[in-house]
Protein backbone atom coordinates (compact mmCIF):
# COMPACT_ATOMS: atom_id res chain seq x y z
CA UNK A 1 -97.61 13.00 31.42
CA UNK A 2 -95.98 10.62 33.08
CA UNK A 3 -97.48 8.97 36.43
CA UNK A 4 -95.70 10.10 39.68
CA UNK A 5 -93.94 7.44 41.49
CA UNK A 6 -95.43 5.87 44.55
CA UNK A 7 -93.48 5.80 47.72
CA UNK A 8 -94.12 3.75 50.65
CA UNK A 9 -93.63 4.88 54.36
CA UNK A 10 -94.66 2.90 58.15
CA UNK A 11 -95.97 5.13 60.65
CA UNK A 12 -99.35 6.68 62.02
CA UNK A 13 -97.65 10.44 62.36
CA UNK A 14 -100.45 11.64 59.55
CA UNK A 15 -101.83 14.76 58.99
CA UNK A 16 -105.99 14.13 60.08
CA UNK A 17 -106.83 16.42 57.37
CA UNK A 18 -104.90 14.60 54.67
CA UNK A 19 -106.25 10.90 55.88
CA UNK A 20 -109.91 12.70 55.76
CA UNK A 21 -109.59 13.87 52.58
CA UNK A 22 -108.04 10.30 51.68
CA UNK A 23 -110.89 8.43 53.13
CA UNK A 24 -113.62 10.97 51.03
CA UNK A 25 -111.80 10.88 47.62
CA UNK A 26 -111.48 6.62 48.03
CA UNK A 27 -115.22 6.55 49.33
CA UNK A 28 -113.70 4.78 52.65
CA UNK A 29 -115.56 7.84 54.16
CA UNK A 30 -118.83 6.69 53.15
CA UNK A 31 -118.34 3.91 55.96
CA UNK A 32 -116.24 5.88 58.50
CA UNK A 33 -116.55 8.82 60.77
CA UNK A 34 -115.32 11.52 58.91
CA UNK A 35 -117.64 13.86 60.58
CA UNK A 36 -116.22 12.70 64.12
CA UNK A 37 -112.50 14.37 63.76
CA UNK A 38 -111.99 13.22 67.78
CA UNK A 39 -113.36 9.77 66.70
CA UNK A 40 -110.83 9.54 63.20
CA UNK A 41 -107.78 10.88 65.42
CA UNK A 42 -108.55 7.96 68.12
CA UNK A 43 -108.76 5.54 65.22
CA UNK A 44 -105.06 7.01 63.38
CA UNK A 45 -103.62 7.07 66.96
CA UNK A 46 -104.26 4.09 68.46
CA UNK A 47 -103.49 1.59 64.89
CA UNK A 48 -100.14 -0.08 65.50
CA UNK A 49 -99.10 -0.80 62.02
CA UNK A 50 -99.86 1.85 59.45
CA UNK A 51 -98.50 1.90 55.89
CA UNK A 52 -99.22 5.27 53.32
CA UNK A 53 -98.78 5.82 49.79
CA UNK A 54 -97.56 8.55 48.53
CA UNK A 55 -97.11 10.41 45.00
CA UNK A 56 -94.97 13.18 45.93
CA UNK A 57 -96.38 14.68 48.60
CA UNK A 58 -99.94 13.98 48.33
CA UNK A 59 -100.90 11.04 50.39
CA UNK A 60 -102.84 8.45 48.28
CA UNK A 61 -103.44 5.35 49.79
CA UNK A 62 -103.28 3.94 53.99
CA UNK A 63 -103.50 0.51 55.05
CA UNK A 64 -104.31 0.85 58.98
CA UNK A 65 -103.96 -2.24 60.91
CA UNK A 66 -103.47 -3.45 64.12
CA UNK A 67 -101.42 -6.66 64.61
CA UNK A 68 -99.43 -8.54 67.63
CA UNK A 69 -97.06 -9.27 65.02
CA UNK A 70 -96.63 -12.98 65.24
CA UNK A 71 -100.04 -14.54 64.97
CA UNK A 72 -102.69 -12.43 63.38
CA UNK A 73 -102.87 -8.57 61.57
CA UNK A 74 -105.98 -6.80 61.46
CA UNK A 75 -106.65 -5.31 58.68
CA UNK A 76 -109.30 -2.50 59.48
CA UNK A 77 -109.29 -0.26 56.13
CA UNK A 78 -107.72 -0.24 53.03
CA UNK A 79 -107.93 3.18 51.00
CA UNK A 80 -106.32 4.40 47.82
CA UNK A 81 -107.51 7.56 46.35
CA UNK A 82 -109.67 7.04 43.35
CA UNK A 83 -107.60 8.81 40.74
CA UNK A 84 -104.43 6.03 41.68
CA UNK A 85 -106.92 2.69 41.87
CA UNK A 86 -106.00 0.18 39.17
CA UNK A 87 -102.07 0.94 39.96
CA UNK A 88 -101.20 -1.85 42.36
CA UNK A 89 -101.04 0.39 45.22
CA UNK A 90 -103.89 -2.00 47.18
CA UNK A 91 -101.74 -4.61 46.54
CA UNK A 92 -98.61 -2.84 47.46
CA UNK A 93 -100.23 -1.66 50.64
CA UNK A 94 -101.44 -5.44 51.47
CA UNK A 95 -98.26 -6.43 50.76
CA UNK A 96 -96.30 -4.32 52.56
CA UNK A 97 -98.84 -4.36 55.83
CA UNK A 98 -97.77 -8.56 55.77
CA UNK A 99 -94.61 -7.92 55.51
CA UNK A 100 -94.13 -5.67 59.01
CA UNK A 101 -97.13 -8.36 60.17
CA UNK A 102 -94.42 -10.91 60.85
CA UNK A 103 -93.32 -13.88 58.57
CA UNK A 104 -96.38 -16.02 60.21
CA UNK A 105 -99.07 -13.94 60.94
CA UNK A 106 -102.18 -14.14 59.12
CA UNK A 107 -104.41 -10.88 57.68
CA UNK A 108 -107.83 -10.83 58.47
CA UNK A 109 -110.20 -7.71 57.05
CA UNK A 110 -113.65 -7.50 56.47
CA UNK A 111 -114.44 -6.29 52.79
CA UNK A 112 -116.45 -3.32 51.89
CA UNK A 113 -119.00 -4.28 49.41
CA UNK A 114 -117.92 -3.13 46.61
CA UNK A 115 -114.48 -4.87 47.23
CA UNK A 116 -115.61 -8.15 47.97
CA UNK A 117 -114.70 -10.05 44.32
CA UNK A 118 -111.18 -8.13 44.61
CA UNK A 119 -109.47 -9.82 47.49
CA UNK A 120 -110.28 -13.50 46.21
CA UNK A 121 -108.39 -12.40 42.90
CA UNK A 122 -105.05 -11.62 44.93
CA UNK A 123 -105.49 -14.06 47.04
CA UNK A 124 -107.23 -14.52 50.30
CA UNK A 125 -109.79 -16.73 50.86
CA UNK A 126 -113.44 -16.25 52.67
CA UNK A 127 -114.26 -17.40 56.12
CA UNK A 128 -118.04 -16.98 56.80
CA UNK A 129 -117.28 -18.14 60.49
CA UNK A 130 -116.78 -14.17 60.90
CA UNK A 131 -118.98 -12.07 63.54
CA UNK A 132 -119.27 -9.15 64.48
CA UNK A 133 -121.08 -7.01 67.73
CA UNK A 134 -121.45 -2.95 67.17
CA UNK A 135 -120.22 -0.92 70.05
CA UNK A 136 -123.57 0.07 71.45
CA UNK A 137 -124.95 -3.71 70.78
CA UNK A 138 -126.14 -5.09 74.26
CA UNK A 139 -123.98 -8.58 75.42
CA UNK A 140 -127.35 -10.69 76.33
């Protein structure tokens, strides 16, 4: 059987459900709030610049970022659905997410472990200058 095509769409107008069971099926959830559907709807509502992936109508990858659009796009997660990974939809999704960045803004992410050796293969390259304070951290 033949693999579904992918289609690409902008826009944060999601169904929570679907992006939930996105985040589970890509393990994403094992690092976000999944349990905190207030907290996940915040997080959905509030990106600027989301791309999906879709195969039909089941949505299989997000790329949610937030960007000013002309000097710098955050890239806060990166998910594709583990029964589409090795399809260039990562890729796609990066790609796509620099496009509507702006011609001159740069991507900055922080890697989940496990995909730490695949962004140097397509292309970025690591800045251990990076920090970073949890929400609940005291400013001494």
């Amino acid at each position: 059987m033949p693999s579904p095509l992918i289609t690409y769409r902008t826009g944060n107008d999601l169904n929570l459900n679907e992006m939930i069971a996105l985040y589970e099926a890509s393990t994403l959830g094992e690092r976000r709030p999944i349990q905190d559907r207030a907290r996940m709807q915040a997080m959905l509502q509030h990106a600027n610049l989301v791309i999906t992936a879709w195969a039909d109508a089941q949505l299989v990858g997000i790329a949610r970022a937030f960007s000013d659009f002309a000097f710098v796009t955050y890239l806060s997660d990166l998910a594709v659905h583990r029964d589409f990974q090795k399809q260039g939809i990562g890729k796609e999704l990066i790609k796509q997410t620099q496009l509507a960045g702006g011609p001159h803004a740069k991507i900055v992410l922080l890697a989940a472990p496990a995909a730490e050796h695949y962004y140097p293969r397509i292309g970025f390259t690591h800045h251990p200058q990076a920090w970073m304070l949890n929400g609940d951290a005291e400013i001494k």
